[in-house]
PDB file of N, CA and C in Angstrom:
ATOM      1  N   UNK A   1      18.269  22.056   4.293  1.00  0.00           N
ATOM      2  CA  UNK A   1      17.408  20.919   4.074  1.00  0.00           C
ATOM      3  C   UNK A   1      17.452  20.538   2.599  1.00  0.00           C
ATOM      4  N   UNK A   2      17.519  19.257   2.443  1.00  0.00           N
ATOM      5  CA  UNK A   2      17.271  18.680   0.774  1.00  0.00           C
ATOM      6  C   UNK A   2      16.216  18.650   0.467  1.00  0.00           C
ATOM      7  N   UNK A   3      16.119  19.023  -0.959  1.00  0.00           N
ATOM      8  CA  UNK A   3      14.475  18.759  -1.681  1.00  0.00           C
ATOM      9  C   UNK A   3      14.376  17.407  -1.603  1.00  0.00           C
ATOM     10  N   UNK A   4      14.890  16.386  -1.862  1.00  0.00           N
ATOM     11  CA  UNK A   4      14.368  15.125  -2.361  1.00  0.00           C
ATOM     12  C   UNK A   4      15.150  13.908  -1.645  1.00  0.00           C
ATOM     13  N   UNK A   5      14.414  13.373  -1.057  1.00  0.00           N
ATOM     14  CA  UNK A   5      15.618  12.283   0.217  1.00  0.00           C
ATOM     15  C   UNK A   5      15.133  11.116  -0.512  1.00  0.00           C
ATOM     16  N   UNK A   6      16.206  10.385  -0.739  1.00  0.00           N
ATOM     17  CA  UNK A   6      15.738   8.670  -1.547  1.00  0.00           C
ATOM     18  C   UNK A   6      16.988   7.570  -1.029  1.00  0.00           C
ATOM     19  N   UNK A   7      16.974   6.348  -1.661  1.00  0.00           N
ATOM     20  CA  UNK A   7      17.980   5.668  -1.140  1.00  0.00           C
ATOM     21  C   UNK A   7      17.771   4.881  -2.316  1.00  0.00           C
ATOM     22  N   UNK A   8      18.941   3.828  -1.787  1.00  0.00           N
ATOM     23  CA  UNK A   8      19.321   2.535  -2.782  1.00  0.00           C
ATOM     24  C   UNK A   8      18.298   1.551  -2.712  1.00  0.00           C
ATOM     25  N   UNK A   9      17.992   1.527  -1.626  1.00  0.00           N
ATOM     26  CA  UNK A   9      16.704   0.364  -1.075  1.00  0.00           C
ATOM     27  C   UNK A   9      16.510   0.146   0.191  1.00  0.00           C
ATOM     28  N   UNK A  10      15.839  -1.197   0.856  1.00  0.00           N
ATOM     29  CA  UNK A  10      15.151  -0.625   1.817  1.00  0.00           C
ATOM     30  C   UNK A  10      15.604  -0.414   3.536  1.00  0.00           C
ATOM     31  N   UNK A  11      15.308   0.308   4.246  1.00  0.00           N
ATOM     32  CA  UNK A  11      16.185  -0.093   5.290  1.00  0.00           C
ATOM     33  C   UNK A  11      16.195  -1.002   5.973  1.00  0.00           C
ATOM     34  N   UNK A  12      15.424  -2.343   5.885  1.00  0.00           N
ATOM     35  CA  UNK A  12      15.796  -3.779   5.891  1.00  0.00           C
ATOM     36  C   UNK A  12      16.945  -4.230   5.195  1.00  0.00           C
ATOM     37  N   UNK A  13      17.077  -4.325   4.762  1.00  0.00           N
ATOM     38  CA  UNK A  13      18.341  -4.310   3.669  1.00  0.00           C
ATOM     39  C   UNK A  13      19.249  -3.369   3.374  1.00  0.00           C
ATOM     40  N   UNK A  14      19.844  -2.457   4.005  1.00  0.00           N
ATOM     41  CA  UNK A  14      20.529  -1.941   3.668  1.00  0.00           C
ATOM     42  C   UNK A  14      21.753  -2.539   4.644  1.00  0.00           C
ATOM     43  N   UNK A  15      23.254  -2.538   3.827  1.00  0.00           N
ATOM     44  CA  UNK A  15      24.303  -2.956   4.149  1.00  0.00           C
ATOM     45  C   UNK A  15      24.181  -4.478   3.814  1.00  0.00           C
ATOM     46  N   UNK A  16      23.449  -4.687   3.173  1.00  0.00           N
ATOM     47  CA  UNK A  16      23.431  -6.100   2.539  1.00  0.00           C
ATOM     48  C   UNK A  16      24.151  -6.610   1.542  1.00  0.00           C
ATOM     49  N   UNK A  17      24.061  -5.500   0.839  1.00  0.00           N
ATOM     50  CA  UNK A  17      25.081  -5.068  -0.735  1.00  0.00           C
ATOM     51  C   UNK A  17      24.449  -6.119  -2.026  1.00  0.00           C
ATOM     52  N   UNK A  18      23.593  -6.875  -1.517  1.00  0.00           N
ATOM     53  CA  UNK A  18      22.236  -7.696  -2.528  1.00  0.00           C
ATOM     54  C   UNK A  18      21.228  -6.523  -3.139  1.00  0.00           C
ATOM     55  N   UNK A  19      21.568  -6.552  -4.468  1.00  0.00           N
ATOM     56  CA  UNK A  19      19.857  -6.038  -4.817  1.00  0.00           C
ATOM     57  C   UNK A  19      18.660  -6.521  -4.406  1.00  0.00           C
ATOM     58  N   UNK A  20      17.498  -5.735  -4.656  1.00  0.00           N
ATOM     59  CA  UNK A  20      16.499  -5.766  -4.299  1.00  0.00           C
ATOM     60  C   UNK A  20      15.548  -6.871  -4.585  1.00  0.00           C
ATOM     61  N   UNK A  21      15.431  -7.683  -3.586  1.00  0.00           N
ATOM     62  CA  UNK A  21      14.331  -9.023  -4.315  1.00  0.00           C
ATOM     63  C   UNK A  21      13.341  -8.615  -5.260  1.00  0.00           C
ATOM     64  N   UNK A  22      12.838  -7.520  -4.400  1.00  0.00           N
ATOM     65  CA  UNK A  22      11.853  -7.396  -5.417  1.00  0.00           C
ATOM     66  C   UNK A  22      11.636  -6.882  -6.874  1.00  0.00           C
ATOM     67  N   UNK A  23      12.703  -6.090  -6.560  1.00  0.00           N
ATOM     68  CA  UNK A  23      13.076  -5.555  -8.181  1.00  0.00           C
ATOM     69  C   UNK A  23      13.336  -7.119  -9.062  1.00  0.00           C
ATOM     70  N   UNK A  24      14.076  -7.401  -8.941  1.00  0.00           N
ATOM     71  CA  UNK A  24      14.761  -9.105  -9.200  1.00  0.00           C
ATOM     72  C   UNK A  24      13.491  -9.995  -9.606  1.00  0.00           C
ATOM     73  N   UNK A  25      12.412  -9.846  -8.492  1.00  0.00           N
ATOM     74  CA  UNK A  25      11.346 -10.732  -9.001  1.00  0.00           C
ATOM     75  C   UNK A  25      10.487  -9.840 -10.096  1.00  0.00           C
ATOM     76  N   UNK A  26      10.467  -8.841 -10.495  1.00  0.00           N
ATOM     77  CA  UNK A  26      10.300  -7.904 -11.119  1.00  0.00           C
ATOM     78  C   UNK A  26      10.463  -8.250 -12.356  1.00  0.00           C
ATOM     79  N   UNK A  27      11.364  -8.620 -12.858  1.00  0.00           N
ATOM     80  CA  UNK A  27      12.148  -9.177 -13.753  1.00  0.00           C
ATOM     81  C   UNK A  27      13.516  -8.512 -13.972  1.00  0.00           C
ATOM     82  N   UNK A  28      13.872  -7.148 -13.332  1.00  0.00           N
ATOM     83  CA  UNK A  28      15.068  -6.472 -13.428  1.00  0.00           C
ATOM     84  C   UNK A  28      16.553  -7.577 -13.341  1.00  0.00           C
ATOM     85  N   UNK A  29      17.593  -7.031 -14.185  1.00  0.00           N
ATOM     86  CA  UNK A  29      18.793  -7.811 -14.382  1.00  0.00           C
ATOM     87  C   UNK A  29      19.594  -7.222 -12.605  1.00  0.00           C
ATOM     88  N   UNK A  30      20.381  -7.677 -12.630  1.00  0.00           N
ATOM     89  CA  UNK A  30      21.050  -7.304 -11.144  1.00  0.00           C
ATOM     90  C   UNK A  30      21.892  -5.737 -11.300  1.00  0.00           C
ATOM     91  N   UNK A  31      22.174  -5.637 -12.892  1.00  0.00           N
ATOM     92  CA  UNK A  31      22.580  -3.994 -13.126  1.00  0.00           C
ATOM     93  C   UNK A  31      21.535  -2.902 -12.744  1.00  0.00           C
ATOM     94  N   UNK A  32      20.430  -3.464 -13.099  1.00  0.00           N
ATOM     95  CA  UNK A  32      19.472  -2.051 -13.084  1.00  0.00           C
ATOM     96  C   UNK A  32      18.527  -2.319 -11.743  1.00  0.00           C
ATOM     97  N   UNK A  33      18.549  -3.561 -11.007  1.00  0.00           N
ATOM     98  CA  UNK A  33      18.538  -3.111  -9.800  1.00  0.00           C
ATOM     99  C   UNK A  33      19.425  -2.650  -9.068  1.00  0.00           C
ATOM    100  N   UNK A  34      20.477  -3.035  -8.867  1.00  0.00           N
ATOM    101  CA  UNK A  34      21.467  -1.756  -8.417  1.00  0.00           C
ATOM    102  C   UNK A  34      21.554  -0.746  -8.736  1.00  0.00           C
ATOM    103  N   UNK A  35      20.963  -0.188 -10.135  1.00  0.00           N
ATOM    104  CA  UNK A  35      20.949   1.348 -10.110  1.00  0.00           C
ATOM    105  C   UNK A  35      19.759   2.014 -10.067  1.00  0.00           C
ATOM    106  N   UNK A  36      19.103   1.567  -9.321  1.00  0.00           N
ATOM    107  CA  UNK A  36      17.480   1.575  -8.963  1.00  0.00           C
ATOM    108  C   UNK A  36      17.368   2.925  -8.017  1.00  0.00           C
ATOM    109  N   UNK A  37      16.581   3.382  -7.603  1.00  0.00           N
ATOM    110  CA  UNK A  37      16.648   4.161  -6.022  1.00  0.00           C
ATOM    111  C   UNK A  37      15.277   4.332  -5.637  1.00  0.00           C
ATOM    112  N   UNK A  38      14.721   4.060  -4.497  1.00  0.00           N
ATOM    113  CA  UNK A  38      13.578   4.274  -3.548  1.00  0.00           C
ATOM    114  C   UNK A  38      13.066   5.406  -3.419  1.00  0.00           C
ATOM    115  N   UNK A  39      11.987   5.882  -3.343  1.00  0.00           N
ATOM    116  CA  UNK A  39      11.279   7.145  -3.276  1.00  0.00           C
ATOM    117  C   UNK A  39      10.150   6.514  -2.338  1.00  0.00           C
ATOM    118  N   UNK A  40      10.212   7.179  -1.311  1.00  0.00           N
ATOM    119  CA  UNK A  40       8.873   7.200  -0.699  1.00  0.00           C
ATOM    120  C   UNK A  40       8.296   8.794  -0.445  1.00  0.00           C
ATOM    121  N   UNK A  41       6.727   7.928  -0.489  1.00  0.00           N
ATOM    122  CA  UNK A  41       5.735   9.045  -0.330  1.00  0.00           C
ATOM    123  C   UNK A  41       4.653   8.739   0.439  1.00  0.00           C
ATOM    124  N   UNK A  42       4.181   9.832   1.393  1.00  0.00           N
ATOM    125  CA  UNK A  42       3.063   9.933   2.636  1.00  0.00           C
ATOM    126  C   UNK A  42       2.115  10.689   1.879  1.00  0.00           C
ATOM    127  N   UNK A  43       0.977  10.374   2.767  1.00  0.00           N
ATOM    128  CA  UNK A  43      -0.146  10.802   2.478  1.00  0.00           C
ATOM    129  C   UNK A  43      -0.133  12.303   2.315  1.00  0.00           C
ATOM    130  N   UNK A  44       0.691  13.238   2.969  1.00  0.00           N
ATOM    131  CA  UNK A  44       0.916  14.915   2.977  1.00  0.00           C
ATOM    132  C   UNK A  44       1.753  15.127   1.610  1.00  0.00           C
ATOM    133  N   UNK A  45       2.107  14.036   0.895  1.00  0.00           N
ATOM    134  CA  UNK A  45       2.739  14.262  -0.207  1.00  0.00           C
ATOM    135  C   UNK A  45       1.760  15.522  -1.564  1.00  0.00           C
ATOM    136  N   UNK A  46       2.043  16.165  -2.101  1.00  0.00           N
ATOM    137  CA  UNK A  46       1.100  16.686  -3.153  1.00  0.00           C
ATOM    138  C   UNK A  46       1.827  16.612  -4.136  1.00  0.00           C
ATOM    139  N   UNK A  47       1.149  16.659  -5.572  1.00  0.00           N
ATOM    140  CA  UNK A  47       1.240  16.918  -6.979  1.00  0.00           C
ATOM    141  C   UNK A  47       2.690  17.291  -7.356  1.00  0.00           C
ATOM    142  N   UNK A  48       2.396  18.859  -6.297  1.00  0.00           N
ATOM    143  CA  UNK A  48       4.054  19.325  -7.018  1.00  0.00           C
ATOM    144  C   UNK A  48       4.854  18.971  -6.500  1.00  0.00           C
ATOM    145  N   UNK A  49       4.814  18.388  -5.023  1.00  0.00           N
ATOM    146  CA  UNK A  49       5.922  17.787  -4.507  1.00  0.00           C
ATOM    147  C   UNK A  49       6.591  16.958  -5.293  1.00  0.00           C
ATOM    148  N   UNK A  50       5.766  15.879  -6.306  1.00  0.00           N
ATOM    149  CA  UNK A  50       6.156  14.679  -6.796  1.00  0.00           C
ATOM    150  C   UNK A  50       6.596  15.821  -7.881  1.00  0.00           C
ATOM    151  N   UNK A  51       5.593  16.530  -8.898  1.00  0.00           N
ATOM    152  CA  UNK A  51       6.704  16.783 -10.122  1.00  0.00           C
ATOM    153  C   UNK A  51       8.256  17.497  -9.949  1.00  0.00           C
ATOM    154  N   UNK A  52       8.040  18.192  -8.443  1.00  0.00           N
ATOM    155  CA  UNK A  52       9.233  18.635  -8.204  1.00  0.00           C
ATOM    156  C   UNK A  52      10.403  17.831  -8.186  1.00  0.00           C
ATOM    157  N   UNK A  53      10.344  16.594  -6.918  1.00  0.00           N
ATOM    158  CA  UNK A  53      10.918  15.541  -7.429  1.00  0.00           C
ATOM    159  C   UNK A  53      11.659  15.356  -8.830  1.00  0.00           C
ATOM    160  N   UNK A  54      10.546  14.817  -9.355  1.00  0.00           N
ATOM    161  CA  UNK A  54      10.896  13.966 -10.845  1.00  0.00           C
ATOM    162  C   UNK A  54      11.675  15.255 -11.765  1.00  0.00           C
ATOM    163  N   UNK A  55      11.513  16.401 -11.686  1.00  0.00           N
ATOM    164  CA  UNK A  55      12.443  17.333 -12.087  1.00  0.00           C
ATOM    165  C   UNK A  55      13.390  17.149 -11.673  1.00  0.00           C
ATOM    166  N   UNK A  56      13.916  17.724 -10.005  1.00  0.00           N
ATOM    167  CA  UNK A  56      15.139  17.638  -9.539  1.00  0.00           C
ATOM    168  C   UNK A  56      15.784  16.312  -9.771  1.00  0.00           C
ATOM    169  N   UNK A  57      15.696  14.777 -10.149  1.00  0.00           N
ATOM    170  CA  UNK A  57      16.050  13.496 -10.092  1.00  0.00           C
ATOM    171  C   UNK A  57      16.623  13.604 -12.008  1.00  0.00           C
ATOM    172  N   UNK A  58      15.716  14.272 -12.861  1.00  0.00           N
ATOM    173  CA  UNK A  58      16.150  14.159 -14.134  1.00  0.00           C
ATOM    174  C   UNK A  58      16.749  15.488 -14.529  1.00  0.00           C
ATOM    175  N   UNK A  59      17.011  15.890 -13.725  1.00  0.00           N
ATOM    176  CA  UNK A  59      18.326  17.179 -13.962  1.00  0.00           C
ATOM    177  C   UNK A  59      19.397  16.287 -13.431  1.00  0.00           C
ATOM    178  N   UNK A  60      19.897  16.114 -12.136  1.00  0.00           N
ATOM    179  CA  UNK A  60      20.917  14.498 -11.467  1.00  0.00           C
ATOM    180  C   UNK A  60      20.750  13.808 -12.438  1.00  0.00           C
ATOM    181  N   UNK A  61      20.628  13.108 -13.450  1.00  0.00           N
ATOM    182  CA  UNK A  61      20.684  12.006 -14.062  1.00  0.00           C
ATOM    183  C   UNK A  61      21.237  12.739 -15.562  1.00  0.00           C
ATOM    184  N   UNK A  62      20.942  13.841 -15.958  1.00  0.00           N
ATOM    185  CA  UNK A  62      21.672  14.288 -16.737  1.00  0.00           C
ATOM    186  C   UNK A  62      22.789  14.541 -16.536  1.00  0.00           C
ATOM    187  N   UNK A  63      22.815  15.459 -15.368  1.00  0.00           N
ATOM    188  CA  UNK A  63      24.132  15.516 -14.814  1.00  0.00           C
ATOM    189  C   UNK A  63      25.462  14.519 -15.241  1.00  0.00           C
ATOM    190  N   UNK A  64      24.738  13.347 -14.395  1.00  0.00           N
ATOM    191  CA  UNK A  64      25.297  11.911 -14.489  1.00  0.00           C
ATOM    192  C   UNK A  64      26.266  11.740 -15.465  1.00  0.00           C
ATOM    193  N   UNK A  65      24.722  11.767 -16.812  1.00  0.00           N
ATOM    194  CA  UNK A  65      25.323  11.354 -18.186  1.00  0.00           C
ATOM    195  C   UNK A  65      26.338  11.899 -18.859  1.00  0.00           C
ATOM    196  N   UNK A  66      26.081  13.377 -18.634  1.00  0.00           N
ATOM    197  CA  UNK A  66      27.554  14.049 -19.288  1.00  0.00           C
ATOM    198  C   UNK A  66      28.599  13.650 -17.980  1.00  0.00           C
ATOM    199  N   UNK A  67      28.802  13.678 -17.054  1.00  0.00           N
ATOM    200  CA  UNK A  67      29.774  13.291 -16.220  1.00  0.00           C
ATOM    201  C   UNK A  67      30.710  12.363 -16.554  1.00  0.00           C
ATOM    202  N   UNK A  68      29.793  11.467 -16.929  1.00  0.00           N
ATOM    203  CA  UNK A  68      30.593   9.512 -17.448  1.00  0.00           C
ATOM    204  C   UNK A  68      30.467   9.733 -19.112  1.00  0.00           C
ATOM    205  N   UNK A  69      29.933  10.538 -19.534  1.00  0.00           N
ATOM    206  CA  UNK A  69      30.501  10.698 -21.075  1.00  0.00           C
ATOM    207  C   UNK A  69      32.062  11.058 -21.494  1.00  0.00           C
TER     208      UNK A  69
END
């Protein structure tokens, strides 16, 4: 099982290959809504669930950075 399930956007839209209106009305440029990603959360969600999250997502994003460095 994965710690942290997210997507590009929503599953209305997915296979659309359009960013996200709403990001867009947001004021986001069409780069950084495309590199956006969805997180949802339920009411059974708790505290550490989320900081766990936001850990595991900014370890991946470091990752990232040295990757494409």
């Amino acid at each position: 099982m994965r710690a942290v399930a997210f997507s590009a956007g929503s599953a209305c839209a997915s296979g659309s290959g359009r960013p996200s209106h709403v990001l867009s009305a947001l004021g986001l440029g069409e780069r950084a809504a495309r590199s956006s990603i969805r997180l949802g959360f339920g009411r059974y969600t708790q505290e550490e669930d989320l900081l766990r999250a936001l850990s595991l997502i900014d370890e991946a994003a470091g990752r990232q950075l040295a990757f494409a460095a």
